[in-house]
N, C-alpha and C. Protein backbone atom coordinates (compact mmCIF):
# COMPACT_ATOMS: atom_id res chain seq x y z
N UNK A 1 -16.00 14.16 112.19
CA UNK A 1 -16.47 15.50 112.40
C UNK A 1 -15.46 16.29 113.21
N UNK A 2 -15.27 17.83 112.69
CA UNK A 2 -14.21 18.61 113.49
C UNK A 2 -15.04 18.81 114.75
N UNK A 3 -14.14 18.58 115.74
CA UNK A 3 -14.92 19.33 117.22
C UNK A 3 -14.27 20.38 117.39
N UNK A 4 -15.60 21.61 117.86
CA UNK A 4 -15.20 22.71 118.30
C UNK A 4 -13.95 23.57 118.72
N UNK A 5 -13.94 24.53 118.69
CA UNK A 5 -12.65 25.31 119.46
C UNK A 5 -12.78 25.38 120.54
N UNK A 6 -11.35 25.67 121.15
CA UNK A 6 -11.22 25.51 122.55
C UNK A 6 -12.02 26.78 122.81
N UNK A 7 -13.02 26.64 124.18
CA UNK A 7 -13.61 28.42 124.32
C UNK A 7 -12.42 28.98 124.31
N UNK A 8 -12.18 30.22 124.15
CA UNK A 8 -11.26 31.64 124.75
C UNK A 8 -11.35 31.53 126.28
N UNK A 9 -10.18 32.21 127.04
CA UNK A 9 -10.24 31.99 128.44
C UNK A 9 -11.46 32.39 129.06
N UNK A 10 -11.24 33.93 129.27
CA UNK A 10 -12.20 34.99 130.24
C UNK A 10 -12.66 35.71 129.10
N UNK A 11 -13.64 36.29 129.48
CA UNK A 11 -14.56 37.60 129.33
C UNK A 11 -14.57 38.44 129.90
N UNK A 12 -14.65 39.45 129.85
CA UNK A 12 -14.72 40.75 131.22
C UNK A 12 -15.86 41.25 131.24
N UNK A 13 -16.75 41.15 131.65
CA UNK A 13 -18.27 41.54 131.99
C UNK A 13 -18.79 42.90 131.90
N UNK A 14 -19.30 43.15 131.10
CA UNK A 14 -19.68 44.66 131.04
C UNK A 14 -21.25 44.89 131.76
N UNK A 15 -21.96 46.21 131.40
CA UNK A 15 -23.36 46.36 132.09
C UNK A 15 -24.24 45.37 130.94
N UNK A 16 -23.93 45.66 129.77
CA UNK A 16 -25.38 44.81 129.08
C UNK A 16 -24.70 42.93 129.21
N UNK A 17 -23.74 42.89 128.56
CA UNK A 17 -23.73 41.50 128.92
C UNK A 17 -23.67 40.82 130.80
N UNK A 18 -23.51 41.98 131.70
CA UNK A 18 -24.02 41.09 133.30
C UNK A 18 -25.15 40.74 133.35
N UNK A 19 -26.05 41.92 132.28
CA UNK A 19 -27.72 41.55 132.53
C UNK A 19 -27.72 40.55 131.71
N UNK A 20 -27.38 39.83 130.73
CA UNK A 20 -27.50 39.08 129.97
C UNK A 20 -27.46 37.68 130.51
N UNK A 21 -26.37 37.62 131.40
CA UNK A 21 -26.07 36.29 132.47
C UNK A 21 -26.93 36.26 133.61
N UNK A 22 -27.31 37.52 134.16
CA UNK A 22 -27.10 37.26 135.82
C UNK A 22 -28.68 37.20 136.10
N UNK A 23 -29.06 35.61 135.87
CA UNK A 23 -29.88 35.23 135.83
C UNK A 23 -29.44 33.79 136.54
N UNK A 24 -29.97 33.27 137.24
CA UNK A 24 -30.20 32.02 138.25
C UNK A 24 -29.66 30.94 137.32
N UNK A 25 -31.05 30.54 136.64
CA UNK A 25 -30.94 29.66 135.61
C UNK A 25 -29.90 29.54 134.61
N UNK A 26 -29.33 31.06 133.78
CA UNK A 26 -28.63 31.34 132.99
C UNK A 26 -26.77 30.69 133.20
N UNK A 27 -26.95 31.30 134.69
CA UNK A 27 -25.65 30.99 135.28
C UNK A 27 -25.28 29.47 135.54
N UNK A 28 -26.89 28.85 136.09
CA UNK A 28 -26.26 27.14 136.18
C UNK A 28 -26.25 26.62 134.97
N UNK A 29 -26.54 27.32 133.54
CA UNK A 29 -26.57 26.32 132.22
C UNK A 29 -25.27 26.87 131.68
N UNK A 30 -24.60 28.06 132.44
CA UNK A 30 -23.17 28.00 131.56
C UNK A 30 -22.52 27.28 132.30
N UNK A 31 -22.57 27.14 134.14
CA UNK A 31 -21.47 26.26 134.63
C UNK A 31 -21.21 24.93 134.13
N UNK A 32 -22.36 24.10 133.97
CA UNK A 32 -22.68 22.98 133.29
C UNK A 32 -21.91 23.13 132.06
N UNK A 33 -22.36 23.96 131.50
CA UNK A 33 -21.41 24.17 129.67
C UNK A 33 -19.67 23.89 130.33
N UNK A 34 -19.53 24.85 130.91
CA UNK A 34 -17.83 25.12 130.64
C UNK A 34 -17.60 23.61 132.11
N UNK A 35 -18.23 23.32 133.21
CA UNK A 35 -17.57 22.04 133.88
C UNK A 35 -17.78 20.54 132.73
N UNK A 36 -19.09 21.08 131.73
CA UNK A 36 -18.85 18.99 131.16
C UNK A 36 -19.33 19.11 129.72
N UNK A 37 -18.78 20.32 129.86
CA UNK A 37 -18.94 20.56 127.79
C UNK A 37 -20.00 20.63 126.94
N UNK A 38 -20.13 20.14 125.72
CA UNK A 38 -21.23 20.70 124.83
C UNK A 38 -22.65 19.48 125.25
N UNK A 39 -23.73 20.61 125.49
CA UNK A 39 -25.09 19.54 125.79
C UNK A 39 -26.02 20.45 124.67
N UNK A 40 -27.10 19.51 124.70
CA UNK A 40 -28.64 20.05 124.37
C UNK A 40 -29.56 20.30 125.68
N UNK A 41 -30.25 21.34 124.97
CA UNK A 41 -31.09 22.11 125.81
C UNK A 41 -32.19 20.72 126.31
N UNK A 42 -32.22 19.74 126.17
CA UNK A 42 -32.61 18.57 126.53
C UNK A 42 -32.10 17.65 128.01
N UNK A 43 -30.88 17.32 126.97
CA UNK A 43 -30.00 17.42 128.14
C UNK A 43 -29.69 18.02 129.39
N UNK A 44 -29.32 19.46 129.37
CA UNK A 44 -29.30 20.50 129.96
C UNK A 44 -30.55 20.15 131.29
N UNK A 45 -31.58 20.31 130.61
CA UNK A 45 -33.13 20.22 131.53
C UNK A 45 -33.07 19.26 132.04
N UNK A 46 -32.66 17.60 131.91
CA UNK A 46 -32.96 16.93 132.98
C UNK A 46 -32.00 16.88 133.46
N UNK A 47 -30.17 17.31 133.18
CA UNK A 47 -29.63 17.65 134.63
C UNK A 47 -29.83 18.46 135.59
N UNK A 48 -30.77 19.50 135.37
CA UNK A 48 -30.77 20.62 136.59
C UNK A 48 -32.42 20.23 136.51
N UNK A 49 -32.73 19.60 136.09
CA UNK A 49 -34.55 19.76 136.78
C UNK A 49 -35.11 20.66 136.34
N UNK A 50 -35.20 21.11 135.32
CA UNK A 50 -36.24 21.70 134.59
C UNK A 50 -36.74 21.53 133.19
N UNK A 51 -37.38 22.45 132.48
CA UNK A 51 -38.30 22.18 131.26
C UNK A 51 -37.19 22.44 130.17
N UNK A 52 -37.10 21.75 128.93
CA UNK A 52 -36.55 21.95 128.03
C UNK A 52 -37.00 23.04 127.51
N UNK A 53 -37.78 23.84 127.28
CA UNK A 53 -38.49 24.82 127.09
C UNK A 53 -37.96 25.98 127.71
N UNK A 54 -37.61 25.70 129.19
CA UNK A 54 -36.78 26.73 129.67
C UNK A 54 -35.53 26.99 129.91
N UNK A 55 -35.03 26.11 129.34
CA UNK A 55 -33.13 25.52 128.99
C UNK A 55 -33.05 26.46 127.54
N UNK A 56 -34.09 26.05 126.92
CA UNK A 56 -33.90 26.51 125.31
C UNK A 56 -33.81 27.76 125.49
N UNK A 57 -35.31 28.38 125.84
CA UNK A 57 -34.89 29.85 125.98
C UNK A 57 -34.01 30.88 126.73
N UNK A 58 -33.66 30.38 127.62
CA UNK A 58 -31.99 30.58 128.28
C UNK A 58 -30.96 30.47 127.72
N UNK A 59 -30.70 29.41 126.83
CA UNK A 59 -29.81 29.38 126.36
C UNK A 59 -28.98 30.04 124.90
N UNK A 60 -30.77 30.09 124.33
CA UNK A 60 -30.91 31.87 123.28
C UNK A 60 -30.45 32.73 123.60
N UNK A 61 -30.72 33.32 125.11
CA UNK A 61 -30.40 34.35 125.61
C UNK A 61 -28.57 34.21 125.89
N UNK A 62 -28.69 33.60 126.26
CA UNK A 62 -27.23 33.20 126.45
C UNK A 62 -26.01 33.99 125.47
N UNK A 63 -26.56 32.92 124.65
CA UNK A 63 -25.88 33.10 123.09
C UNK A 63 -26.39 34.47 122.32
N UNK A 64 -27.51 35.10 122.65
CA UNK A 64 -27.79 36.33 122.10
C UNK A 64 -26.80 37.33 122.55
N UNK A 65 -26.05 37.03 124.40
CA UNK A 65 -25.02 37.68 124.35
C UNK A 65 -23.64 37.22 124.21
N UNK A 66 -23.52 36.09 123.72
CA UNK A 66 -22.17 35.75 123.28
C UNK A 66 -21.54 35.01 124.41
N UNK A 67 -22.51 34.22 125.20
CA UNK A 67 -21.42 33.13 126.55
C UNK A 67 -21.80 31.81 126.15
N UNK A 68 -22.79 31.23 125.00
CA UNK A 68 -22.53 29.94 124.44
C UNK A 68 -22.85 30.49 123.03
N UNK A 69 -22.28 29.35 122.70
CA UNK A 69 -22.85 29.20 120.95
C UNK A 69 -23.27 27.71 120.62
N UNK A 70 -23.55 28.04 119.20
CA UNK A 70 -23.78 26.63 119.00
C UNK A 70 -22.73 25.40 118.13
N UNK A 71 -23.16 24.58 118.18
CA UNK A 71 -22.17 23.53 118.04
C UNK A 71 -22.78 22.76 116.77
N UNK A 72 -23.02 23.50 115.46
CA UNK A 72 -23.69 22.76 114.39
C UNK A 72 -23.10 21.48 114.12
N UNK A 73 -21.92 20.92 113.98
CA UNK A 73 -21.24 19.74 113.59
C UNK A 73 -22.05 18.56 114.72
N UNK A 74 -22.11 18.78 115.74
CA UNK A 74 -22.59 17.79 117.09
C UNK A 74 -24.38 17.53 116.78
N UNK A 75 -24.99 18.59 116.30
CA UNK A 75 -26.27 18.28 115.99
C UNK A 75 -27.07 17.15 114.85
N UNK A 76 -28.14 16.96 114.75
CA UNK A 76 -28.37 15.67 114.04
C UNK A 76 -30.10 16.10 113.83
N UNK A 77 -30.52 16.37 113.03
CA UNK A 77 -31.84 17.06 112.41
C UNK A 77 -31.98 18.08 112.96
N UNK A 78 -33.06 18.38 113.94
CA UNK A 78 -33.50 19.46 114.64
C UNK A 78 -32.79 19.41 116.33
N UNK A 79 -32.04 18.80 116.44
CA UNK A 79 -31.29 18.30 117.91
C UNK A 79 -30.00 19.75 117.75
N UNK A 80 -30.56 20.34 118.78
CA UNK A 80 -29.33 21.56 118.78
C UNK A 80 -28.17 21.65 120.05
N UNK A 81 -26.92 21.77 119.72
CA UNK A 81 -25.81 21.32 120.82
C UNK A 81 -25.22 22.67 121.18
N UNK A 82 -24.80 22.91 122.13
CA UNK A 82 -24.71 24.14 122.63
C UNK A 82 -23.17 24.08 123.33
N UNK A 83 -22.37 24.87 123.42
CA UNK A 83 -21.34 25.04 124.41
C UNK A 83 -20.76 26.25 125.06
N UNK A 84 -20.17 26.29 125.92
CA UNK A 84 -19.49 27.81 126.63
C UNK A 84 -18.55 28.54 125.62
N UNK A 85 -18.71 29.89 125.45
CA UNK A 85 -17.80 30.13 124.22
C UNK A 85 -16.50 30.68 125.25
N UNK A 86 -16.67 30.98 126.34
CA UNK A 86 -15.66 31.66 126.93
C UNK A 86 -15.35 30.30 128.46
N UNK A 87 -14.18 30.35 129.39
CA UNK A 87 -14.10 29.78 130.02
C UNK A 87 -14.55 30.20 131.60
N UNK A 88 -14.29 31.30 131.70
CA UNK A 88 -15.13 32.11 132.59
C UNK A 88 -15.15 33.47 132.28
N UNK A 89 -15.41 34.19 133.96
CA UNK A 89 -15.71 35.62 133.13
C UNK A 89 -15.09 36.47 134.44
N UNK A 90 -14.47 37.48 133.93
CA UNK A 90 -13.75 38.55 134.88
C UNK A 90 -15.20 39.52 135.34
N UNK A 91 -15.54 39.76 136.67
CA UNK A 91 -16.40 40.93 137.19
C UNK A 91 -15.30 42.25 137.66
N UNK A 92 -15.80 43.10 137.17
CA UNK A 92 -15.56 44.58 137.59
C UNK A 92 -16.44 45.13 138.72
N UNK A 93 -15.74 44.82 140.16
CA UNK A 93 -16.65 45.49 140.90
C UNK A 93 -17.19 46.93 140.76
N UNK A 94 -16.59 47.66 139.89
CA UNK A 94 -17.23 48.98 139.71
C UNK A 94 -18.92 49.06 139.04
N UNK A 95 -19.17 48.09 138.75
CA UNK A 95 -20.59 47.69 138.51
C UNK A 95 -21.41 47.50 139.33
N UNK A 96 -20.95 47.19 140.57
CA UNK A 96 -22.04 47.21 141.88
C UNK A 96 -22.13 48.97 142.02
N UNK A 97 -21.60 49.71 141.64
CA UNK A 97 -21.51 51.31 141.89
C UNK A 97 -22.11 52.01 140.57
N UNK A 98 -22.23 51.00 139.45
CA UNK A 98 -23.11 51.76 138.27
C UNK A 98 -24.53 52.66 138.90
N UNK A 99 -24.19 54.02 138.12
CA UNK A 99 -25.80 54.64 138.15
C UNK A 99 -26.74 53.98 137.76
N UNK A 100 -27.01 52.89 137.01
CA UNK A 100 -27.68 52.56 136.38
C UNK A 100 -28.35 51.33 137.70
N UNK A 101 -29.82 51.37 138.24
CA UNK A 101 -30.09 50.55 139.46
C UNK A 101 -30.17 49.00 138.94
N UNK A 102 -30.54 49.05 137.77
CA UNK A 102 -30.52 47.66 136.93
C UNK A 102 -29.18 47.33 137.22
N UNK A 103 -28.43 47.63 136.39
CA UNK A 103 -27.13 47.04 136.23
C UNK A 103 -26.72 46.60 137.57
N UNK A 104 -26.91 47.63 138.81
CA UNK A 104 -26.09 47.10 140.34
C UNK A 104 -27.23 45.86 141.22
N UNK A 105 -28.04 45.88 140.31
CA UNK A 105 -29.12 44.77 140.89
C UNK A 105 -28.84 43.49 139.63
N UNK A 106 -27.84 43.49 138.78
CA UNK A 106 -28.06 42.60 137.89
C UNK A 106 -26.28 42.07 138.66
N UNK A 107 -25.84 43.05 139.18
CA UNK A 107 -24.24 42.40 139.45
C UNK A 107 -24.44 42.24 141.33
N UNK A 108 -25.33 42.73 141.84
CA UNK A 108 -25.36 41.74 143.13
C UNK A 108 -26.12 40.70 143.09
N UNK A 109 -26.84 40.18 142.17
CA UNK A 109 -27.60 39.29 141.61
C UNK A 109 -26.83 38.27 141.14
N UNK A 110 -25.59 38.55 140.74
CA UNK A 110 -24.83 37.90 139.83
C UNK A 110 -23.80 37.46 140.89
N UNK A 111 -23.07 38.19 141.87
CA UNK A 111 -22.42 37.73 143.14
C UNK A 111 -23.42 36.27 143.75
N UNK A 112 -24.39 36.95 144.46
CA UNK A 112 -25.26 36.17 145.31
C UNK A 112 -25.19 34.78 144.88
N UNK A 113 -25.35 34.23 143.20
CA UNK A 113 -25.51 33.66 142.68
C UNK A 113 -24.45 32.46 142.68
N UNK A 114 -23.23 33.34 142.57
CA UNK A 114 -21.56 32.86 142.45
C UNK A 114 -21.71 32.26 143.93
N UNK A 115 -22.00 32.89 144.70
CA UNK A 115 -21.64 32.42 146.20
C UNK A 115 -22.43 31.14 146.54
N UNK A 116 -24.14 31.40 146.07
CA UNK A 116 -24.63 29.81 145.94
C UNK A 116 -23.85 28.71 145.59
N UNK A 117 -23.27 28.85 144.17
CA UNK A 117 -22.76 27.85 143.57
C UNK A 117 -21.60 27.29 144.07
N UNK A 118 -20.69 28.17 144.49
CA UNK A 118 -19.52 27.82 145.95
C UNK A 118 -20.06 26.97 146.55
N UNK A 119 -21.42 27.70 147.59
CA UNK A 119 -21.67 26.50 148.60
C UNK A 119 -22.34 24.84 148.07
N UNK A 120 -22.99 25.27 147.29
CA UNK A 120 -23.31 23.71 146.58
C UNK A 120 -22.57 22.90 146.61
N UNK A 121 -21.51 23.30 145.50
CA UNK A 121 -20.21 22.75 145.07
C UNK A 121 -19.62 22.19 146.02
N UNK A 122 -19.25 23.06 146.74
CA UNK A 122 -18.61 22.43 148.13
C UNK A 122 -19.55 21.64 149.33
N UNK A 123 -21.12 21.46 149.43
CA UNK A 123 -22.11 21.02 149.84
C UNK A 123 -22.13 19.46 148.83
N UNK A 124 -21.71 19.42 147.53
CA UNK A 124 -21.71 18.01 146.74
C UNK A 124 -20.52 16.95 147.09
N UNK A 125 -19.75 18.11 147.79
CA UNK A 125 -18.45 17.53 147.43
C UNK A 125 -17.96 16.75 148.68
N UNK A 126 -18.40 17.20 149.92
CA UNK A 126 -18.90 16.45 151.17
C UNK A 126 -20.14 15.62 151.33
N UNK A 127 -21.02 15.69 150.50
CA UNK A 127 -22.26 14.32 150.38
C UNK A 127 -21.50 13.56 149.62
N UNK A 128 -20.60 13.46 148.71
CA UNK A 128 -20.36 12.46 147.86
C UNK A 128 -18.73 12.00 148.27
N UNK A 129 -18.39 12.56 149.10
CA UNK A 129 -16.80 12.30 149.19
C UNK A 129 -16.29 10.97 149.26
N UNK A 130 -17.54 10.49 150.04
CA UNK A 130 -16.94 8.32 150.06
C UNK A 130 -16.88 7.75 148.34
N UNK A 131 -17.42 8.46 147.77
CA UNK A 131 -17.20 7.51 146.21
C UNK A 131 -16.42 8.32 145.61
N UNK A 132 -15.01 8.72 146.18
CA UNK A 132 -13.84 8.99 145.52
C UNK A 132 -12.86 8.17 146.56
N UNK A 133 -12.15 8.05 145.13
CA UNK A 133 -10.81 7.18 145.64
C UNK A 133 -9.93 7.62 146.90
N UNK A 134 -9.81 7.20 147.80
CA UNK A 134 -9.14 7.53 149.18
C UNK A 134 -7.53 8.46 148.59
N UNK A 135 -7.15 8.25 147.39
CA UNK A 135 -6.18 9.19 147.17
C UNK A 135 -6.96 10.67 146.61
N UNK A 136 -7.91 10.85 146.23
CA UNK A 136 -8.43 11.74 145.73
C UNK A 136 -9.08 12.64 147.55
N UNK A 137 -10.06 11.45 148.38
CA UNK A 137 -10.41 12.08 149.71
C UNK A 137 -9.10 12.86 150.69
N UNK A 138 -7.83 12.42 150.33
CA UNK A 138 -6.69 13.07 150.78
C UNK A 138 -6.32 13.95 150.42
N UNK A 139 -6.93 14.33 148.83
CA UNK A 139 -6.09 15.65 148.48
C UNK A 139 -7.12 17.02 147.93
N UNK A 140 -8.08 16.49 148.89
CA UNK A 140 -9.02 17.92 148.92
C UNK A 140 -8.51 18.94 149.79
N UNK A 141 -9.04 19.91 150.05
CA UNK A 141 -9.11 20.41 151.23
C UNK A 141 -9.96 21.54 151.26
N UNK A 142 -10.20 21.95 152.72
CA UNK A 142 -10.76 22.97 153.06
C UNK A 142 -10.18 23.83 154.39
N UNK A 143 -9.56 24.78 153.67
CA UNK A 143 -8.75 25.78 154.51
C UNK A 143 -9.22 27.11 154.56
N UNK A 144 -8.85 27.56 155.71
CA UNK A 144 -9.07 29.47 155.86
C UNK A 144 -8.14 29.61 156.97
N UNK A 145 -7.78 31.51 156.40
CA UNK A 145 -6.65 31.82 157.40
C UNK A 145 -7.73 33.30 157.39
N UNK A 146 -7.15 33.98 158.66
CA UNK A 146 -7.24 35.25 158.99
C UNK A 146 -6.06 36.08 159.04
N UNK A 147 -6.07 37.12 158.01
CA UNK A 147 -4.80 38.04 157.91
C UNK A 147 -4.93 38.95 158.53
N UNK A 148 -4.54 40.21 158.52
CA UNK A 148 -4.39 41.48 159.00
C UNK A 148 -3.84 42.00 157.85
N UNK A 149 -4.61 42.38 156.62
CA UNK A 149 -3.58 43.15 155.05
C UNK A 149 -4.41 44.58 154.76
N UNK A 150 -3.82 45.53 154.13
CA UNK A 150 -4.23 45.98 153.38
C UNK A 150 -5.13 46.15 152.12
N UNK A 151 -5.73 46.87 151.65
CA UNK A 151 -6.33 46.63 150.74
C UNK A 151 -5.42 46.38 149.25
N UNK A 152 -4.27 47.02 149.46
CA UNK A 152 -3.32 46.67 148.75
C UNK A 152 -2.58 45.71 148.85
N UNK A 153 -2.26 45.06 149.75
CA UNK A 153 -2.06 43.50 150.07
C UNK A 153 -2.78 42.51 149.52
N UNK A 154 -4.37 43.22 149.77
CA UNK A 154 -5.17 41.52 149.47
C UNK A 154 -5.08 41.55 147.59
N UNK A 155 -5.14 42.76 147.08
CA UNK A 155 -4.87 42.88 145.85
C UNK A 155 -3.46 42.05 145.49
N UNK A 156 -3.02 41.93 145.99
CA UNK A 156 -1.57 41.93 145.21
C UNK A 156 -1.55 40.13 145.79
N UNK A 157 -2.31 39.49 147.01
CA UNK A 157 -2.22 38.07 146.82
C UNK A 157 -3.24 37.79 146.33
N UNK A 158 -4.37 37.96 145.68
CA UNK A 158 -5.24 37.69 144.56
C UNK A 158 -4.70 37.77 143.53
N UNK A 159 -3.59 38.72 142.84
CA UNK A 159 -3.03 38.63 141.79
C UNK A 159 -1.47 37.36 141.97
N UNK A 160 -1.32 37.04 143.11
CA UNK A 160 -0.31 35.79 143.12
C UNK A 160 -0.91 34.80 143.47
N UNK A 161 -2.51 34.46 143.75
CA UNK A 161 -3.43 32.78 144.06
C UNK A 161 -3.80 32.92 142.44
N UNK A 162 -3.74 33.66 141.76
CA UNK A 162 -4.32 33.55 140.36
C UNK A 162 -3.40 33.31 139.50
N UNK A 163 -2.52 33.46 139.44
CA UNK A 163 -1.29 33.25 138.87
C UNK A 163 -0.93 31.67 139.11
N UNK A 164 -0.56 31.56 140.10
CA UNK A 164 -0.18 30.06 140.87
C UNK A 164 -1.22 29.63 139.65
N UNK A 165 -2.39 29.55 140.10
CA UNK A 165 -3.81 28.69 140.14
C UNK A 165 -3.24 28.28 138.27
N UNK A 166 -3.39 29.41 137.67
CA UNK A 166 -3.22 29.49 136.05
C UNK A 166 -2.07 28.59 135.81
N UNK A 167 -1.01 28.78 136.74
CA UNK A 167 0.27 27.61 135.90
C UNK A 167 0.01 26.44 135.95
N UNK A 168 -1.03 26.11 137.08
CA UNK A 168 -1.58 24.35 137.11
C UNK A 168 -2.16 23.94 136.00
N UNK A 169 -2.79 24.88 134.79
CA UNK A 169 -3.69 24.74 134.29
C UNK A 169 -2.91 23.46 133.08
N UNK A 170 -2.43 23.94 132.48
CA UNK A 170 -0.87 22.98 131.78
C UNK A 170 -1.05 21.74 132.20
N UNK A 171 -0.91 21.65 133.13
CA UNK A 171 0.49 20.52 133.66
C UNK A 171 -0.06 18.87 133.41
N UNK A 172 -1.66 18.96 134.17
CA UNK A 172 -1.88 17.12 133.59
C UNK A 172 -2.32 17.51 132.22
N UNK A 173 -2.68 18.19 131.65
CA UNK A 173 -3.03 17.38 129.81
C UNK A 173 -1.42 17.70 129.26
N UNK A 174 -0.56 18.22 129.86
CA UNK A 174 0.84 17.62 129.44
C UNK A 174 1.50 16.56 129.82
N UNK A 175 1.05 15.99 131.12
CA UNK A 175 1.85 14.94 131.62
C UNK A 175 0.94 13.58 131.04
N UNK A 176 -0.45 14.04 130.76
CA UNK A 176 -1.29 13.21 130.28
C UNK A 176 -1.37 12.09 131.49
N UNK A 177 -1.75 12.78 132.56
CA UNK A 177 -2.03 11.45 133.71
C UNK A 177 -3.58 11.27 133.71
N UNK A 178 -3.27 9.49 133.81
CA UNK A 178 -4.30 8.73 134.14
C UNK A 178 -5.26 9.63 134.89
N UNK A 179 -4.97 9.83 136.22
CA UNK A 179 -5.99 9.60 137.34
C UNK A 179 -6.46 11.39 137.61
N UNK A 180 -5.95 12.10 136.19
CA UNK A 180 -6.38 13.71 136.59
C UNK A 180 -7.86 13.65 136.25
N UNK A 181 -8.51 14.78 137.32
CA UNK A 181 -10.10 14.86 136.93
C UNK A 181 -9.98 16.20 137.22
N UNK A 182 -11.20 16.75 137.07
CA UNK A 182 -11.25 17.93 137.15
C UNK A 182 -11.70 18.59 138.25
N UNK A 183 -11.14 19.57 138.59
CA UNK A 183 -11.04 20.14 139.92
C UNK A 183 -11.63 21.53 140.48
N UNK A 184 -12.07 21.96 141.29
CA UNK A 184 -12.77 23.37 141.58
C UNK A 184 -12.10 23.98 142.35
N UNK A 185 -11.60 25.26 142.58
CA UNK A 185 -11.01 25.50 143.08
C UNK A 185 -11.32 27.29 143.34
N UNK A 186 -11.78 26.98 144.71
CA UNK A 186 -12.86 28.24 144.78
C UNK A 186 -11.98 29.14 146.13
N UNK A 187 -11.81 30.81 145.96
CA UNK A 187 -10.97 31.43 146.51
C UNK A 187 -11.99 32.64 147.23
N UNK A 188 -12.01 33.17 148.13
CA UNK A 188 -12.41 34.00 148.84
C UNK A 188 -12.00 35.19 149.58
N UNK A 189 -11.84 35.95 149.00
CA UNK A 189 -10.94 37.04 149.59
C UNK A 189 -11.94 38.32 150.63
N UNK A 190 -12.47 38.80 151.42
CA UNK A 190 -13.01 40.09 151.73
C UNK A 190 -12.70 40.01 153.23
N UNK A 191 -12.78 41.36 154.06
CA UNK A 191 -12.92 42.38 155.41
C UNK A 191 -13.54 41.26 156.14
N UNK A 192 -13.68 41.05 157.58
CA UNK A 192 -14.23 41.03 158.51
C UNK A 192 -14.66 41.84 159.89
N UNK A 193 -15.10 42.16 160.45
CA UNK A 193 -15.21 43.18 161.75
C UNK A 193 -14.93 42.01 163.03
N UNK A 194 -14.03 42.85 163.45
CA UNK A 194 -13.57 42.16 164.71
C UNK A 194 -14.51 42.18 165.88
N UNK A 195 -15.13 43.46 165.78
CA UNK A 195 -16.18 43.66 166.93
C UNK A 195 -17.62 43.04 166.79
């Protein structure tokens, strides 16, 4: 059987497709899609703890706006397989400023959400750190600096941590190493008040 296409990278998020995602549930059944690939809405439900029933219809929705599809070749009677069609998705903060009160409640909805999944992620990754290989516990990290930049500064090193980040993307399924796994790699850029 042919397997799927590679998703396309990004998406750029508009007002109807943010409402389409920026849903709780919606958002943890695409991370799942694009971190461990094509599942059933079966599947799906007993990794995150809920009803297949409510995986399924999420995941309609999903695909009604075009962030999974389905995976007919992987299916087997009525068993339906699902995957991320895109790899992630670009936000336009000018959407928190839409007239529209939906839309700026569907994209701080959709932040809030992102920021959960940060802390989890990084909340899993310290409960579980002893059952990785002591070369793997060495080459995590968790860093922060405090700058003094511009708003045109922080722009312009968000556009050089993204860049960097993108040339890694290559490098182990070319070198084809053993011991590569997959990695998260979560960036934080905004203001603080000194006072």
């Amino acid at each position: 059987m042919p397997e799927p296409a590679e998703p396309l990278p990004v998406r750029a998020l508009d007002a109807r497709s943010l409402r389409g995602l920026a849903h709780p549930l919606r958002m943890r059944l695409l991370t799942v899609l694009r971190h461990a690939g094509p599942a059933t809405a079966s599947q799906l439900a007993a990794k995150l703890g809920e009803s297949s029933g409510a995986t399924s219809y999420h995941l309609r929705q999903l695909a009604a706006h075009g962030f999974v599809e389905d995976v007919p070749e992987r299916g087997k009677g009525r068993e339906r397989w699902w995957r991320a069609a895109h790899l992630g998705v670009t936000f336009d903060g000018g959407l928190l400023k839409d007239p529209d009160p939906g839309v700026r409640g569907a994209a701080d909805l959709f932040l809030h959400e992102i920021a959960n999944q940060h802390t989890q992620e990084l909340a899993t990754w310290l409960g579980t750190r002893a059952d990785w290989t002591e070369a793997w516990q060495d080459a995590s990290d968790m860093s922060d600096w405090t700058l003094r930049l511009t708003p045109d500064l922080v722009r312009d090193l968000i556009e050089k941590v993204h860049a960097l980040v993108e040339s890694y993307r290559p490098l182990a399924s070319e070198e084809g190493a053993a011991d590569a796994e997959q990695v998260r790699i979560h960036t934080h850029l905004f203001p603080t008040r000194t006072d």
